[in-house]
N, C-alpha and C. Protein backbone atom coordinates (compact mmCIF):
# COMPACT_ATOMS: atom_id res chain seq x y z
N UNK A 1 170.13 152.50 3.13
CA UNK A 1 170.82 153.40 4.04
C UNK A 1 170.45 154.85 3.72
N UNK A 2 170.38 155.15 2.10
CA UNK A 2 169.81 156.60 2.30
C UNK A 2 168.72 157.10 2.89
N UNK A 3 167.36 156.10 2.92
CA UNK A 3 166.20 156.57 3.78
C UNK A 3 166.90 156.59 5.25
N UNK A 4 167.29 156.01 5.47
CA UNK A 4 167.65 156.15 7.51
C UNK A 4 168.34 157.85 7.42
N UNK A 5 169.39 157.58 6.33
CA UNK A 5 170.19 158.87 6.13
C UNK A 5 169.52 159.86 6.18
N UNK A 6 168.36 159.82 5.22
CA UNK A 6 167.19 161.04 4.95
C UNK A 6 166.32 161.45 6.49
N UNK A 7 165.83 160.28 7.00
CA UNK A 7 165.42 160.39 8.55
C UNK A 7 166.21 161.08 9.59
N UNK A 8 167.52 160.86 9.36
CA UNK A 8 168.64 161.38 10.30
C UNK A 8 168.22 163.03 10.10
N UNK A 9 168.72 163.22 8.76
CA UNK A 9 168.46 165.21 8.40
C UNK A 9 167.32 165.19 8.98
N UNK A 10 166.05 164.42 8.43
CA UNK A 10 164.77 165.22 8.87
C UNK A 10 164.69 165.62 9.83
N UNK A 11 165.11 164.66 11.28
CA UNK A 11 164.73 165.02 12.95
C UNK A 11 165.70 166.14 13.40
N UNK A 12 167.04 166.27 12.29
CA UNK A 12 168.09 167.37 12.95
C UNK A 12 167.85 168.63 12.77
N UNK A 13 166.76 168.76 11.34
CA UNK A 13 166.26 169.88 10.50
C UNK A 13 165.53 170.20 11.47
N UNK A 14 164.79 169.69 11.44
CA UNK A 14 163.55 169.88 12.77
C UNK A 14 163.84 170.64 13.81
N UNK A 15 164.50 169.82 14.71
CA UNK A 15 165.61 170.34 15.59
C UNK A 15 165.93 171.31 15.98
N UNK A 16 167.11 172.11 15.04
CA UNK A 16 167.52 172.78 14.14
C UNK A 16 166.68 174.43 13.64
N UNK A 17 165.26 174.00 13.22
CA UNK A 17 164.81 174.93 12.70
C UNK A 17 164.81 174.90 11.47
N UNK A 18 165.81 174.10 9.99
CA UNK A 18 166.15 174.36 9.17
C UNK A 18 165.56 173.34 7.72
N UNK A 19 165.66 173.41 7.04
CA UNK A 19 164.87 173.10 6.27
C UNK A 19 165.84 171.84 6.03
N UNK A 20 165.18 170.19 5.65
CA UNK A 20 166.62 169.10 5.41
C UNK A 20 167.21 169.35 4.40
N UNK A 21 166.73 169.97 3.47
CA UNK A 21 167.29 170.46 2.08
C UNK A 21 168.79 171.01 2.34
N UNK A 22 168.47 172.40 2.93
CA UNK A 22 169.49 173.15 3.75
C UNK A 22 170.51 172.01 4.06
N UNK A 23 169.82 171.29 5.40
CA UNK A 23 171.03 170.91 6.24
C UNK A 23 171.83 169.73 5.55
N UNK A 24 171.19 168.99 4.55
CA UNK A 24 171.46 168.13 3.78
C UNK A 24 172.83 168.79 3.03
N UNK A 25 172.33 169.73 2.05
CA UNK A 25 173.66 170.33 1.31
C UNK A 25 174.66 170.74 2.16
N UNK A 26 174.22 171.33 3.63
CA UNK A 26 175.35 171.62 4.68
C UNK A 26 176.42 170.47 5.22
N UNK A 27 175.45 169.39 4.96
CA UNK A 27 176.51 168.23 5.51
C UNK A 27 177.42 167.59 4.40
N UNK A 28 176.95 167.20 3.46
CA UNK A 28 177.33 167.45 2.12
C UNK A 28 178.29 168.35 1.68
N UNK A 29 178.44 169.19 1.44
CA UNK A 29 179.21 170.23 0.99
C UNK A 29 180.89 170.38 2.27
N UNK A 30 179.89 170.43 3.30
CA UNK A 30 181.04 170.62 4.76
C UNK A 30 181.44 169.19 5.09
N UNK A 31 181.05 168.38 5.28
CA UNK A 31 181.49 167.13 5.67
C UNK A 31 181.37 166.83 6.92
N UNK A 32 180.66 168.40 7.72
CA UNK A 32 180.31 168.17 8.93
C UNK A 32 179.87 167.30 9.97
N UNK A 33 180.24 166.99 11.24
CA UNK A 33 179.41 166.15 11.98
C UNK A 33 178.50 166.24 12.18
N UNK A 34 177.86 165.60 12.95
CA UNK A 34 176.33 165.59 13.39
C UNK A 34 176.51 167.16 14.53
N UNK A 35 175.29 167.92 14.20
CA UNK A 35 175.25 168.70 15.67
C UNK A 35 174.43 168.45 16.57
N UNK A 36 175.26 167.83 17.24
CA UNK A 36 174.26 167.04 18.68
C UNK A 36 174.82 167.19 19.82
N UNK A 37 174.05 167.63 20.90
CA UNK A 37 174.61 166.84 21.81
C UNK A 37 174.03 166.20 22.37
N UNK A 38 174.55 165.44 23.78
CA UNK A 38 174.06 164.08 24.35
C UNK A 38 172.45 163.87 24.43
N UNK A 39 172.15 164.88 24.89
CA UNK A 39 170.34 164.95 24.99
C UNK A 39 169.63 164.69 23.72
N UNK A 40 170.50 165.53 22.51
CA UNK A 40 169.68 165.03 21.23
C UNK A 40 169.49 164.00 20.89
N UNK A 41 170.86 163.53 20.98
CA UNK A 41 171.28 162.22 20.51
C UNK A 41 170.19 161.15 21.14
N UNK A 42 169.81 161.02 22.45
CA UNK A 42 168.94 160.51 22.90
C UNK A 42 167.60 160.72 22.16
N UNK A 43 167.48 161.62 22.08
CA UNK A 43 165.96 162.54 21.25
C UNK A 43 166.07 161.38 19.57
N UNK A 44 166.59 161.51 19.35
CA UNK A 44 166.94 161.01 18.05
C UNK A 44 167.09 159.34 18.15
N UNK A 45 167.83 158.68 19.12
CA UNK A 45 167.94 157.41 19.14
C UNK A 45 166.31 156.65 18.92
N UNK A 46 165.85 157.46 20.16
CA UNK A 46 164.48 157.21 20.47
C UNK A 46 163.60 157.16 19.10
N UNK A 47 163.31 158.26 17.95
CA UNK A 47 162.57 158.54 17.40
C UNK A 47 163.19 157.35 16.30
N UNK A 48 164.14 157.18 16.42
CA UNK A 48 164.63 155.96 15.03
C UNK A 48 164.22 154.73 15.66
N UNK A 49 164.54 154.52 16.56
CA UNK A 49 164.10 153.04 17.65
C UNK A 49 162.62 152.86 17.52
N UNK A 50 161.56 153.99 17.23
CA UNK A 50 160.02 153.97 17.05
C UNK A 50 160.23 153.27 15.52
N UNK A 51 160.82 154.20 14.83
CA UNK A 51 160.22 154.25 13.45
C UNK A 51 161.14 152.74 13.20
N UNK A 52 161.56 152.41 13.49
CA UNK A 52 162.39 150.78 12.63
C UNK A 52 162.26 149.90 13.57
N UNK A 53 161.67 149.86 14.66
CA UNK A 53 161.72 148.92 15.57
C UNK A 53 162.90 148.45 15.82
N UNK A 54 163.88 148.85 16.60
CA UNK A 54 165.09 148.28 16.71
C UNK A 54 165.62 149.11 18.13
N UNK A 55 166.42 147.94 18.69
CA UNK A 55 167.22 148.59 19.43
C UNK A 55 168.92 148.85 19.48
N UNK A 56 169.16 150.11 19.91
CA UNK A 56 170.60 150.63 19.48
C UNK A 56 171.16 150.77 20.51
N UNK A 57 171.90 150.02 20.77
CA UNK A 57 172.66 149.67 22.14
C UNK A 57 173.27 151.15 22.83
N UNK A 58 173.76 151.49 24.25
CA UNK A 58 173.97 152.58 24.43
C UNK A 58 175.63 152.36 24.70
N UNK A 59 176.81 152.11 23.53
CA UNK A 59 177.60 151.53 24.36
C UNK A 59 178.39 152.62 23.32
N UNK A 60 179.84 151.90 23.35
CA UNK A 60 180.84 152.99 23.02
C UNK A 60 180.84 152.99 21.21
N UNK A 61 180.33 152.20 20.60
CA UNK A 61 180.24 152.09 19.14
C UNK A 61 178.93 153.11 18.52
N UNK A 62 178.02 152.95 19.77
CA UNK A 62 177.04 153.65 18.91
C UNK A 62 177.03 154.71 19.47
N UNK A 63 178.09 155.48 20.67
CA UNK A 63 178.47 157.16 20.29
C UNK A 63 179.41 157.43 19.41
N UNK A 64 180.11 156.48 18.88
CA UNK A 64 181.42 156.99 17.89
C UNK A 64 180.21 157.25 16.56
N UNK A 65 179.17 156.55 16.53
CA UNK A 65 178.70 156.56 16.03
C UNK A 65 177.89 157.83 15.15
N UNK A 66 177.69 158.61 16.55
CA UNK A 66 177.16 159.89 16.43
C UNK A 66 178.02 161.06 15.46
N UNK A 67 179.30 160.66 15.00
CA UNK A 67 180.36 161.59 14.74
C UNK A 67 179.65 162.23 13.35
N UNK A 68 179.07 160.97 12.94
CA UNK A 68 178.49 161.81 11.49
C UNK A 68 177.62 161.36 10.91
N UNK A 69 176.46 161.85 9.74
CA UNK A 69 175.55 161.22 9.60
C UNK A 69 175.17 159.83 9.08
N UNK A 70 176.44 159.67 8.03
CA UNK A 70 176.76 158.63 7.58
C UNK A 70 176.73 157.78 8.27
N UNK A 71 177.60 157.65 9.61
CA UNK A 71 178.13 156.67 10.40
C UNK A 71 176.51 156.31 11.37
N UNK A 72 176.15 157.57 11.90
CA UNK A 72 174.46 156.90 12.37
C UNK A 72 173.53 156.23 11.74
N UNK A 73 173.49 156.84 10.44
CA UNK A 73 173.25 155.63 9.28
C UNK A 73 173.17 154.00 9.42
N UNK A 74 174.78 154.33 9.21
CA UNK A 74 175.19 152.65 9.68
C UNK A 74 174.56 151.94 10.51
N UNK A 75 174.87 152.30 11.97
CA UNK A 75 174.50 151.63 12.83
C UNK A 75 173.44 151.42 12.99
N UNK A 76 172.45 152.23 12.99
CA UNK A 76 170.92 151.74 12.44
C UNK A 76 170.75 150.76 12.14
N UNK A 77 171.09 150.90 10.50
CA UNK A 77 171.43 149.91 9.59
C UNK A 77 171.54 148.45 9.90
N UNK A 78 172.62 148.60 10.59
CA UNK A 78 173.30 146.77 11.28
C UNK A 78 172.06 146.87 12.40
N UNK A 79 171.55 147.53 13.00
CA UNK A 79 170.68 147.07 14.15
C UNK A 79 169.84 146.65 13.27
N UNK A 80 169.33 147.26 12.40
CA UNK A 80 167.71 146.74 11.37
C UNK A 80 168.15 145.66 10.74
N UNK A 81 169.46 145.00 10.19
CA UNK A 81 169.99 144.12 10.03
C UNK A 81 169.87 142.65 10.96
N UNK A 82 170.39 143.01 12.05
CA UNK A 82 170.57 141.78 13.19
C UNK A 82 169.49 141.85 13.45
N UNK A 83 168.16 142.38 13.60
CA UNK A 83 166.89 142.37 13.68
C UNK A 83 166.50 141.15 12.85
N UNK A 84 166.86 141.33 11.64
CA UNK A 84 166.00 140.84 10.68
C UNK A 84 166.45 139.15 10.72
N UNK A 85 167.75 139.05 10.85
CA UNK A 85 168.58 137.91 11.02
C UNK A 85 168.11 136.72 12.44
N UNK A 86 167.34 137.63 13.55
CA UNK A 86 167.34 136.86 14.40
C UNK A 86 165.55 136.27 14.17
């Protein structure tokens, strides 16, 4: 989960402008949510859906999902999971 985690900062850093280092200790330290909105979030689904081969459903779990980095993490996670399972 920390590499997906680490992937999450990288594309937001990016994003962002900011270095993941930065935004890493920012989320960290603040406990902040993700700063996204809907368009990113798309931007981002997409670029994780390349890199893990998986698909992340567009339903009401995987926007609660978006609340924080941790939690996008997750869901990843269980998608690269049920991937692997089927």
């Amino acid at each position: 989960m920390d590499d997906i985690t680490s992937v999450v900062i990288d594309f937001l850093a990016e994003y962002e402008g900011v270095s993941p280092g930065e935004l890493r200790s920012e989320l960290e330290q603040d406990g902040r949510e993700l700063p996204v909105d809907s368009l990113l979030v798309v931007e981002i689904l997409t670029r994780i859906e390349e890199r893990y081969h998986v698909a992340i459903p567009a339903d009401r779990e995987a926007a609660q999902a978006t609340g924080s980095v941790r939690a996008f993490a997750a869901a990843v996670l269980d998608a690269i999971e049920e991937r692997q399972q089927s």
